[in-house]
PDB file of N, CA and C in Angstrom:
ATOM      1  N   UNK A   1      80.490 121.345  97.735  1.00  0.00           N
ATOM      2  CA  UNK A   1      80.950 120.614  96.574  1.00  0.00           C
ATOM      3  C   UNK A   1      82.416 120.929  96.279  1.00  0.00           C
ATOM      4  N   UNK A   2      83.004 122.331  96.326  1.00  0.00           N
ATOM      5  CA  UNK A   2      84.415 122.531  95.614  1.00  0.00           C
ATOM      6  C   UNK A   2      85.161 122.063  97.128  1.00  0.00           C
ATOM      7  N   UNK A   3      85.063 122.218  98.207  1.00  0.00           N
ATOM      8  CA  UNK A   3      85.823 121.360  99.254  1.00  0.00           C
ATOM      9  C   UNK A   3      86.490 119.835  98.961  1.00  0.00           C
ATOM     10  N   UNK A   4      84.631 119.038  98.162  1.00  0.00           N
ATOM     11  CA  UNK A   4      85.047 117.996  98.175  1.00  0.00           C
ATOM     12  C   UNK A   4      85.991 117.660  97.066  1.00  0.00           C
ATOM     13  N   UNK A   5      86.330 118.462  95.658  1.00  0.00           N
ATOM     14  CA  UNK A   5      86.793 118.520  94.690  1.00  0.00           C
ATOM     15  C   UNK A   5      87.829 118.954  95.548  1.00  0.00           C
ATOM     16  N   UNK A   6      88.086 119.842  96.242  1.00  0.00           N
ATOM     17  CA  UNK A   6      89.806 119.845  96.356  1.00  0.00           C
ATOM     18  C   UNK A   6      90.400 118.645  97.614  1.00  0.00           C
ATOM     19  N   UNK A   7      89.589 117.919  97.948  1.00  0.00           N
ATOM     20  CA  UNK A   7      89.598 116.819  98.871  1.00  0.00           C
ATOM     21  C   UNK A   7      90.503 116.335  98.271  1.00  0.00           C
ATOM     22  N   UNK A   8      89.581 115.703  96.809  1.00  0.00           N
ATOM     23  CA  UNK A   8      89.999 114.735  95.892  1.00  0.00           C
ATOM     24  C   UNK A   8      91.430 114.941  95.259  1.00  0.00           C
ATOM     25  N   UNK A   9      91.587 116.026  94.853  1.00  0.00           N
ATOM     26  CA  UNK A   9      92.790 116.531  94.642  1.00  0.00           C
ATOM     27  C   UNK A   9      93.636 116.615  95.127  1.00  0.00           C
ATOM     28  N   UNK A  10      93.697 116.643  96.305  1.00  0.00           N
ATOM     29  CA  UNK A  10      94.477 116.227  96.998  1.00  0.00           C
ATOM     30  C   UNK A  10      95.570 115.043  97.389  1.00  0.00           C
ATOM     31  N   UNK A  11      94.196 114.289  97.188  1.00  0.00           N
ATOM     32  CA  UNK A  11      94.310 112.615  97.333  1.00  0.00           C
ATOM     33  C   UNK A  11      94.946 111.852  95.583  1.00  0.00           C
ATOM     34  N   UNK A  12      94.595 112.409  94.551  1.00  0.00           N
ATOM     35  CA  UNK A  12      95.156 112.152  93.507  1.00  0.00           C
ATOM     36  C   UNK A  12      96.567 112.541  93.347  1.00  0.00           C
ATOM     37  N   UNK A  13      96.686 113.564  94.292  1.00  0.00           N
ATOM     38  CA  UNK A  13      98.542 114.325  94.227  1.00  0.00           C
ATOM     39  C   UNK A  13      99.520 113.584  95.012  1.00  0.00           C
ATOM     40  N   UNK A  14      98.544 112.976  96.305  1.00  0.00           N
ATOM     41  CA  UNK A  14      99.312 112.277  97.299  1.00  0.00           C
ATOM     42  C   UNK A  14      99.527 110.475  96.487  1.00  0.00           C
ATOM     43  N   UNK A  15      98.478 110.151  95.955  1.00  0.00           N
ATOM     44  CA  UNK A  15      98.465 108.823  95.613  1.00  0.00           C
ATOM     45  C   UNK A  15      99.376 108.739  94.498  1.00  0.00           C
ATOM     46  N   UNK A  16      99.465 109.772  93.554  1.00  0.00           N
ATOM     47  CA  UNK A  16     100.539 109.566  92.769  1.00  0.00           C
ATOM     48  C   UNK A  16     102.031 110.168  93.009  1.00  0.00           C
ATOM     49  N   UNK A  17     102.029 110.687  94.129  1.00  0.00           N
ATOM     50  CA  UNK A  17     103.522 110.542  94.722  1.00  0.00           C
ATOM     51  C   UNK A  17     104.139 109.418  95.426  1.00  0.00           C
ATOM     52  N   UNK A  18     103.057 108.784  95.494  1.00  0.00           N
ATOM     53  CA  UNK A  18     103.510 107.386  96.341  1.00  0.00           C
ATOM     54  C   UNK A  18     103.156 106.469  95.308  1.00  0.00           C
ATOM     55  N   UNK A  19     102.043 106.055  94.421  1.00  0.00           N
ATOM     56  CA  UNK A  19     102.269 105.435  93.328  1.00  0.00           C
ATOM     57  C   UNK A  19     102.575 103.649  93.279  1.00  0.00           C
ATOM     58  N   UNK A  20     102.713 103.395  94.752  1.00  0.00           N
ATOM     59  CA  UNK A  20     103.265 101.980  94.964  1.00  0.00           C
ATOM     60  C   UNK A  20     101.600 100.943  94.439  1.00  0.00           C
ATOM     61  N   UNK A  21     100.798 100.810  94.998  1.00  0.00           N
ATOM     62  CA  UNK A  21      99.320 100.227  95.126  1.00  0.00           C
ATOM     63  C   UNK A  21      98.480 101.221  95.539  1.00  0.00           C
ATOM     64  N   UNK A  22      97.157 100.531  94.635  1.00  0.00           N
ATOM     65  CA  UNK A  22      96.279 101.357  94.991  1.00  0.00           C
ATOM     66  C   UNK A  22      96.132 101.388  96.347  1.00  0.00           C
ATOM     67  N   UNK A  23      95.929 100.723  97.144  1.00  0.00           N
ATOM     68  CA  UNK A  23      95.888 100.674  98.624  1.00  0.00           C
ATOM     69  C   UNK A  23      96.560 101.673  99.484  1.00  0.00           C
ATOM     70  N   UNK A  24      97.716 101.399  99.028  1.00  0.00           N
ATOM     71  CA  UNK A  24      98.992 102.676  99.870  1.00  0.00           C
ATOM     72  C   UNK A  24      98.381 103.272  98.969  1.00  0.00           C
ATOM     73  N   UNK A  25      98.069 104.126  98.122  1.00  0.00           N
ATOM     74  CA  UNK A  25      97.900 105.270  97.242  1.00  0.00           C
ATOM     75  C   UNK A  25      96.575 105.905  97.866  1.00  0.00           C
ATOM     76  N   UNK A  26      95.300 104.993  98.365  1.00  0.00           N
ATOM     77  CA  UNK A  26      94.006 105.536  98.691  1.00  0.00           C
ATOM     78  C   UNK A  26      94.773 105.735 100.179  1.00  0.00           C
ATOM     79  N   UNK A  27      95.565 105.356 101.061  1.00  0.00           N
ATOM     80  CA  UNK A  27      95.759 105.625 102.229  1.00  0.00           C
ATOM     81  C   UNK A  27      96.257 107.015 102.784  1.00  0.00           C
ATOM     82  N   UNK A  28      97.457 107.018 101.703  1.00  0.00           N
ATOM     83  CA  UNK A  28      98.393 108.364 101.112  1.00  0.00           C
ATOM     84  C   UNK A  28      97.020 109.482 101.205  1.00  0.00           C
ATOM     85  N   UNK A  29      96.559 109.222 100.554  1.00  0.00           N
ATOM     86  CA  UNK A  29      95.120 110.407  99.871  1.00  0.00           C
ATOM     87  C   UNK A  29      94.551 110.758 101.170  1.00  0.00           C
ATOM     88  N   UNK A  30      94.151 109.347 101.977  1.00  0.00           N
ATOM     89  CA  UNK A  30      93.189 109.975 102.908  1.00  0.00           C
ATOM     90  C   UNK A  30      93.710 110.538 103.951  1.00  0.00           C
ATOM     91  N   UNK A  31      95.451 110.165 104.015  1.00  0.00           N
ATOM     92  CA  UNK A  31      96.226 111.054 105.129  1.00  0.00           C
ATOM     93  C   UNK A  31      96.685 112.107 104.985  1.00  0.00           C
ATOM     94  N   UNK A  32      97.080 112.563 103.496  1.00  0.00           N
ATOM     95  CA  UNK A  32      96.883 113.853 103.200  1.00  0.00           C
ATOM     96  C   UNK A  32      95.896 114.711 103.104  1.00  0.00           C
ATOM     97  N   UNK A  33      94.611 114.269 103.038  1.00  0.00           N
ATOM     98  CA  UNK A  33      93.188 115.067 103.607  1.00  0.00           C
ATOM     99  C   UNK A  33      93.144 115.216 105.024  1.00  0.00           C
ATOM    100  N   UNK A  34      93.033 114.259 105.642  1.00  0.00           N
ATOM    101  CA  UNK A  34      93.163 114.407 106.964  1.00  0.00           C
ATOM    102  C   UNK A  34      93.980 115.585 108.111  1.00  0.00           C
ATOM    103  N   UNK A  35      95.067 115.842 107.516  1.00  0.00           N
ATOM    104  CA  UNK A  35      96.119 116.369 107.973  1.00  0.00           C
ATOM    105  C   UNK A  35      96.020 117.474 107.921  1.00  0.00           C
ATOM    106  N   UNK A  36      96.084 118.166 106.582  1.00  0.00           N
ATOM    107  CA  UNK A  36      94.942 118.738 105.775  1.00  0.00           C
ATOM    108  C   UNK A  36      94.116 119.887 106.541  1.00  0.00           C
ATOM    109  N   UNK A  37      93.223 119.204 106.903  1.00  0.00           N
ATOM    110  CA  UNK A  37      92.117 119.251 107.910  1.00  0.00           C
ATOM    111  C   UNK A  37      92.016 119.807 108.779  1.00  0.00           C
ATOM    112  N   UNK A  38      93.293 118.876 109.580  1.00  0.00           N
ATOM    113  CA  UNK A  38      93.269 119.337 111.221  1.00  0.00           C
ATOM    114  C   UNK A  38      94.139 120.234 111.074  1.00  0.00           C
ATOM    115  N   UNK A  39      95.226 120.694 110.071  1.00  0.00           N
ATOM    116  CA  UNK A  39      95.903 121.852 110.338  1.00  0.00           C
ATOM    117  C   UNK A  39      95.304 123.088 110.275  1.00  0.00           C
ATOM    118  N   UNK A  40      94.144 122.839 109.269  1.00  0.00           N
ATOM    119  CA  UNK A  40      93.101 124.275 109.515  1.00  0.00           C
ATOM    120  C   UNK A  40      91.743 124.081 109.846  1.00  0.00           C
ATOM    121  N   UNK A  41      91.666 122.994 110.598  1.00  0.00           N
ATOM    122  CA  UNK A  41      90.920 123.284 111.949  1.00  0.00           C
ATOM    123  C   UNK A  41      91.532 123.414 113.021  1.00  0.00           C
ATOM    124  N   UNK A  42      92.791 123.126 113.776  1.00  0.00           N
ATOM    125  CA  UNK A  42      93.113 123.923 114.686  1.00  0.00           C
ATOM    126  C   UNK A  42      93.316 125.140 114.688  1.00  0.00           C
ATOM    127  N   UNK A  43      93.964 125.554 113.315  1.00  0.00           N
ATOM    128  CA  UNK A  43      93.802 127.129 113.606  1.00  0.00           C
ATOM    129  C   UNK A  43      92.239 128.002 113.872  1.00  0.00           C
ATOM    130  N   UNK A  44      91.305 127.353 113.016  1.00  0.00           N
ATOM    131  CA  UNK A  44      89.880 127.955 113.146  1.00  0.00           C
ATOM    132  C   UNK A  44      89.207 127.894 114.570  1.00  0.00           C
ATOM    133  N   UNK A  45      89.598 126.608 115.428  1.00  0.00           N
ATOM    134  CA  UNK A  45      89.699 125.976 116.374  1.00  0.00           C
ATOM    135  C   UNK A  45      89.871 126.974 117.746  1.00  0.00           C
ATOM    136  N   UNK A  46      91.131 127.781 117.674  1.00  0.00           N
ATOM    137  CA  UNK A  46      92.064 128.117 118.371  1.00  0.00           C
ATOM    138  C   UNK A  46      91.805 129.437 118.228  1.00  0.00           C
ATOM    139  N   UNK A  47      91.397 129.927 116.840  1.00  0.00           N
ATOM    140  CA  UNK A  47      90.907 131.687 116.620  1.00  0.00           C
ATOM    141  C   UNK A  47      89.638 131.542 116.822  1.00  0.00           C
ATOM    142  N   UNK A  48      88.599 130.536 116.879  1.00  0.00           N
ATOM    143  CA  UNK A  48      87.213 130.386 117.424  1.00  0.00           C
ATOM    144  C   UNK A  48      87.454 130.849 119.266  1.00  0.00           C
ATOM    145  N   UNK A  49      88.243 129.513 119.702  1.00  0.00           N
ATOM    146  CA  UNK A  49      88.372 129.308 121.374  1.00  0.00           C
ATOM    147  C   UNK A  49      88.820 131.110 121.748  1.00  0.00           C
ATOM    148  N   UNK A  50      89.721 131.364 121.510  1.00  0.00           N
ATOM    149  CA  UNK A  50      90.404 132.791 121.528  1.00  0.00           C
ATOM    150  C   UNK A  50      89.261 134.285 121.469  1.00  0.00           C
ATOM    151  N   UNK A  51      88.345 133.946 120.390  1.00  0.00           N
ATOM    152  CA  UNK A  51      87.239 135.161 120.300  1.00  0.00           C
ATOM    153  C   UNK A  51      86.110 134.944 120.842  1.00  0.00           C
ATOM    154  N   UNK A  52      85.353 133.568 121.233  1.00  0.00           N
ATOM    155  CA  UNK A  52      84.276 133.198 122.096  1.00  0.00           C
ATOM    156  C   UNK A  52      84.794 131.585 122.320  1.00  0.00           C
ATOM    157  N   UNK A  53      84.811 131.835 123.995  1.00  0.00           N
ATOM    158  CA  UNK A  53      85.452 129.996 124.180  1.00  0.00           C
ATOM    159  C   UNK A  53      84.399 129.195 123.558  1.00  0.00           C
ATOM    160  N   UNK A  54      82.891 128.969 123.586  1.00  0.00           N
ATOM    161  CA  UNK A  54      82.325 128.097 123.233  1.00  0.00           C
ATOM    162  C   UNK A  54      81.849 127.806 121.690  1.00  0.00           C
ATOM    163  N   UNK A  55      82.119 128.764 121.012  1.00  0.00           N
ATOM    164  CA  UNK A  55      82.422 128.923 119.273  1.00  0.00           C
ATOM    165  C   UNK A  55      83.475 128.345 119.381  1.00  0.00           C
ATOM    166  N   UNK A  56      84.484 127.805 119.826  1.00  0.00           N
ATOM    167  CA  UNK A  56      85.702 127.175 119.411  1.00  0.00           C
ATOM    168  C   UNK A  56      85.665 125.085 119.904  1.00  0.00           C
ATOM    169  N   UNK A  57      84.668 124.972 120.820  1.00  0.00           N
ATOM    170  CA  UNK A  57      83.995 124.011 121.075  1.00  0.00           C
ATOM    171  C   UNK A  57      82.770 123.345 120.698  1.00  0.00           C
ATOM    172  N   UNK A  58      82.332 123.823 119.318  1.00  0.00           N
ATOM    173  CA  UNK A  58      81.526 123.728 118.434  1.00  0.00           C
ATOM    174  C   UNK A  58      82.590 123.793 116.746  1.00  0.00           C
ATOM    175  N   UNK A  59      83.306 124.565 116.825  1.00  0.00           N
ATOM    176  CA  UNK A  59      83.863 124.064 115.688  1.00  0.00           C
ATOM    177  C   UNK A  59      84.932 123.074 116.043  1.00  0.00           C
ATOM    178  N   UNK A  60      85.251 122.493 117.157  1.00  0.00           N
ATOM    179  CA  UNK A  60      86.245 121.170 116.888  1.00  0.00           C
ATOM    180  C   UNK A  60      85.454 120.454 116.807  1.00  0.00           C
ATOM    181  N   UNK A  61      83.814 120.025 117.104  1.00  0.00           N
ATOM    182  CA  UNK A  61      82.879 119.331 116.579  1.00  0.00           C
ATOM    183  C   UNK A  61      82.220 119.118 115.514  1.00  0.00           C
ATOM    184  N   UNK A  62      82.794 120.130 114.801  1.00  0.00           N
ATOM    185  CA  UNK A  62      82.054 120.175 113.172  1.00  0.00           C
ATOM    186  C   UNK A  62      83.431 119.304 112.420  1.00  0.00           C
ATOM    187  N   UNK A  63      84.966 119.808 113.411  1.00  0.00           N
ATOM    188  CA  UNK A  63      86.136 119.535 112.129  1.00  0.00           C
ATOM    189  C   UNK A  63      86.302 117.888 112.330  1.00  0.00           C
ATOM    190  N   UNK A  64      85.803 117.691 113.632  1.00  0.00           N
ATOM    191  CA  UNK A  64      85.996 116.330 113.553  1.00  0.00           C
ATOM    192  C   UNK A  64      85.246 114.915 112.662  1.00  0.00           C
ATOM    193  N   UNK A  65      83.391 115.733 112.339  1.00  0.00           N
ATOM    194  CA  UNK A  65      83.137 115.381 111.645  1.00  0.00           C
ATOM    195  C   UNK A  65      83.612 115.383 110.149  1.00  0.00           C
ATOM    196  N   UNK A  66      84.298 116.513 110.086  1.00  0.00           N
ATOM    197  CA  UNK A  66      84.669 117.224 108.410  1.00  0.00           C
ATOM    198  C   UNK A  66      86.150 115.755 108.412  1.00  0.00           C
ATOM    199  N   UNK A  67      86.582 115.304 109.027  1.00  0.00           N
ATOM    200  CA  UNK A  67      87.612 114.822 108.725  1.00  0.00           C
ATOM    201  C   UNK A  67      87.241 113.456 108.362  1.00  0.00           C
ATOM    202  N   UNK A  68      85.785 112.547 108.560  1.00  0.00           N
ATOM    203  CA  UNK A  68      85.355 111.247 107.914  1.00  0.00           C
ATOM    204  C   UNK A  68      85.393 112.003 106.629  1.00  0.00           C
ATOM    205  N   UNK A  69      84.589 113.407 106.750  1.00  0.00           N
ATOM    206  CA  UNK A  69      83.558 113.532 105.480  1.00  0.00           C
ATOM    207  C   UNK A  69      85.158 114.108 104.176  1.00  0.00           C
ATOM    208  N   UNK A  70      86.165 114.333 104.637  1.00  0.00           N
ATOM    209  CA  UNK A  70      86.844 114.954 103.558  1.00  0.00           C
ATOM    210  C   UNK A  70      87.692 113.695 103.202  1.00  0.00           C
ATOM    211  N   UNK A  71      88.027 112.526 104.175  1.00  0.00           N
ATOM    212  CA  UNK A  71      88.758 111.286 104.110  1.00  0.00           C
ATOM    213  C   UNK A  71      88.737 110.305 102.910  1.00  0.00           C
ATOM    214  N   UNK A  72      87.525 110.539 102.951  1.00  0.00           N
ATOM    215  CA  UNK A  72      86.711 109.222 101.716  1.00  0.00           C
ATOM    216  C   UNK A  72      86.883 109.558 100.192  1.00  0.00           C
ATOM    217  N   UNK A  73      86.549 110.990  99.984  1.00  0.00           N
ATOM    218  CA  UNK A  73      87.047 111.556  98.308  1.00  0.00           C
ATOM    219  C   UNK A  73      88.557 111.970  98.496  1.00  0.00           C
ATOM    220  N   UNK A  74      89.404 112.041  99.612  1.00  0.00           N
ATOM    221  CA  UNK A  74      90.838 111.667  99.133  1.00  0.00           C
ATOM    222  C   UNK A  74      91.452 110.073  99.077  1.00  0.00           C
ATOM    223  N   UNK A  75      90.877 109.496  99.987  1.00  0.00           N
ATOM    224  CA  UNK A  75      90.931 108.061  99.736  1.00  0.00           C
ATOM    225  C   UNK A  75      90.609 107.539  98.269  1.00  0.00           C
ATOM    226  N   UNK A  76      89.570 108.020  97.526  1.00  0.00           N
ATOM    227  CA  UNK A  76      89.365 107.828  96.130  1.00  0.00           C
ATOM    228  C   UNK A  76      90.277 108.004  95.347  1.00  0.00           C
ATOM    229  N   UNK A  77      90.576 109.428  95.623  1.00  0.00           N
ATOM    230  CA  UNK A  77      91.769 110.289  94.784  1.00  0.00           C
ATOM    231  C   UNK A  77      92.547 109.600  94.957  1.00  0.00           C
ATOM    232  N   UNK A  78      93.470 109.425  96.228  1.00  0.00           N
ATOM    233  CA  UNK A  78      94.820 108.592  96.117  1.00  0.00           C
ATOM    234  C   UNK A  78      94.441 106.987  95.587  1.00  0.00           C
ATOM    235  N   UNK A  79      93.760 106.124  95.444  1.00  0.00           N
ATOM    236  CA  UNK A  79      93.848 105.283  94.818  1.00  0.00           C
ATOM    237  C   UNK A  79      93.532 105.760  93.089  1.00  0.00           C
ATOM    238  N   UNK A  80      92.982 106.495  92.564  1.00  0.00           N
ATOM    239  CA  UNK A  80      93.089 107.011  91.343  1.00  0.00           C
ATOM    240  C   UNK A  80      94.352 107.283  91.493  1.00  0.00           C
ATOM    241  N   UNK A  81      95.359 108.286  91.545  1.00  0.00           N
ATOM    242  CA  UNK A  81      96.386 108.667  91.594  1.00  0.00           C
ATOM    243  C   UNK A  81      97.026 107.991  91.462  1.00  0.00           C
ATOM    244  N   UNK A  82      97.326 106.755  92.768  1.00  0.00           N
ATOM    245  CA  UNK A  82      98.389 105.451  92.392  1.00  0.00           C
ATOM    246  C   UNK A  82      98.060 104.996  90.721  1.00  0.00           C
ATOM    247  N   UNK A  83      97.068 104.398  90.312  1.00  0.00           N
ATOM    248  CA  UNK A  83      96.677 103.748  89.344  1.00  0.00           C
ATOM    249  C   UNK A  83      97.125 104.600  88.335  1.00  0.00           C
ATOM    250  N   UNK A  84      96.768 105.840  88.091  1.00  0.00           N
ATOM    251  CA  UNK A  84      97.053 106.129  86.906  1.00  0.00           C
ATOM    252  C   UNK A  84      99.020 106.385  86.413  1.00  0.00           C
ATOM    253  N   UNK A  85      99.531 106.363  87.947  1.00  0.00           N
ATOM    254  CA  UNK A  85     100.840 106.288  88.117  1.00  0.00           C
ATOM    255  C   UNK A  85     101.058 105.129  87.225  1.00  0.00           C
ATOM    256  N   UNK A  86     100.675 103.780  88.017  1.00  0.00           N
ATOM    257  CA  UNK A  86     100.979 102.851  87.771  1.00  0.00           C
ATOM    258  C   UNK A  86     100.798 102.285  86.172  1.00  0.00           C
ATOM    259  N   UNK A  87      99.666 102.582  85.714  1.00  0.00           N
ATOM    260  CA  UNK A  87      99.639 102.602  84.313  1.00  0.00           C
ATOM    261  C   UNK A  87     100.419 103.292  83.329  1.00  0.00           C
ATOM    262  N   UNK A  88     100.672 104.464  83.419  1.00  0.00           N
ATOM    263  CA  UNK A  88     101.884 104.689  82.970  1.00  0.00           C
ATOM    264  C   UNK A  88     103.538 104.398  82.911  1.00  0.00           C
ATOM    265  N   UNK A  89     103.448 104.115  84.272  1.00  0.00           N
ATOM    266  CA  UNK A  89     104.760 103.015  84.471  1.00  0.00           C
ATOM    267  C   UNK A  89     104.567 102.098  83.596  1.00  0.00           C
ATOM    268  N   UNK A  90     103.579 101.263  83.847  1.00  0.00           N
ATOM    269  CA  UNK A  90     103.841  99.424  83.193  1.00  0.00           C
ATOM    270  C   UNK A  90     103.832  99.584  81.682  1.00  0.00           C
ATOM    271  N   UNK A  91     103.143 101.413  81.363  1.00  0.00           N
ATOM    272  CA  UNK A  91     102.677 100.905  79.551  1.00  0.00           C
ATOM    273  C   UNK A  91     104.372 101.432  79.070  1.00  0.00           C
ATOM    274  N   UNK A  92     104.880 102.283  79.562  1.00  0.00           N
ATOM    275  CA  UNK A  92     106.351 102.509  79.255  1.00  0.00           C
ATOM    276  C   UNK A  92     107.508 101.278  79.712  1.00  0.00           C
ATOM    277  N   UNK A  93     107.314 100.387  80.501  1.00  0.00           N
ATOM    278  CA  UNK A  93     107.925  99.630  80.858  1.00  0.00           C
ATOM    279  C   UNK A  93     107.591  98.551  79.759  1.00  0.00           C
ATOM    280  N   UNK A  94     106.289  97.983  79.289  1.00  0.00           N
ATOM    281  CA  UNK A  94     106.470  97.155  78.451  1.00  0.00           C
ATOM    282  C   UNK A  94     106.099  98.007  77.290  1.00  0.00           C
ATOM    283  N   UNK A  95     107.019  97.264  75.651  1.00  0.00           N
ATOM    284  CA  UNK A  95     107.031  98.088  74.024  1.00  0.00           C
ATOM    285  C   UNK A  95     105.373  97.308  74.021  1.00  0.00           C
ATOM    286  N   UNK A  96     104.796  98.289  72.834  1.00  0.00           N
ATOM    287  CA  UNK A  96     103.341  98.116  72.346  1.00  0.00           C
ATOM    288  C   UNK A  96     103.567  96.570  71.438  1.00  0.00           C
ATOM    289  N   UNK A  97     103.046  95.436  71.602  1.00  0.00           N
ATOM    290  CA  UNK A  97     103.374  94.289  70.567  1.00  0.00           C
ATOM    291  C   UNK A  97     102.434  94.570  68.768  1.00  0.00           C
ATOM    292  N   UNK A  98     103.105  94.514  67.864  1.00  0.00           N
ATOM    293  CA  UNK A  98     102.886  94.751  66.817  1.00  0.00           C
ATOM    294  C   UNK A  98     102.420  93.735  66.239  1.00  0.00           C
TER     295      UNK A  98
END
């Protein structure tokens, strides 16, 4: 569960740095999970292969699955992220009508 919470978080940090559409914003998210990912699964990867070769050929099979499974709640996040960007933009961009 807290993996997938910092998935998301992720994806809300990336989507509102980019902030353009939700679309680019859920994309942002899920490429910053992704990346994410594989930077510490190759290392786990590589200190697996290094201490038993076939423990390290079992966890690039788990990270590859982990990278659908962490993709989708940053994909969320970054389209949350854009949006709430974006709402704040447009409500400061246009005055409240009285």
């Amino acid at each position: 569960m807290l993996p997938i919470v910092g998935a998301g978080l992720t994806g809300v940090v990336a989507g509102y740095v980019d902030g353009r559409k939700m679309t680019s914003g859920a994309v942002h998210g899920a490429l910053a999970t992704i990346i994410g990912v594989l930077v510490v699964g190759a290392v786990l990867v590589l200190l697996g292969t290094l201490v038993s070769g076939i423990l390290g050929l079992g966890l690039a099979a788990l990270f590859a699955v982990l990278l659908v499974e962490y993709a989708i709640p940053g994909a969320v996040g970054g389209a949350l992220g854009s949006t709430i960007k974006n709402s704040t933009a447009a409500s400061r961009a246009r005055p409240a009508a009285k």
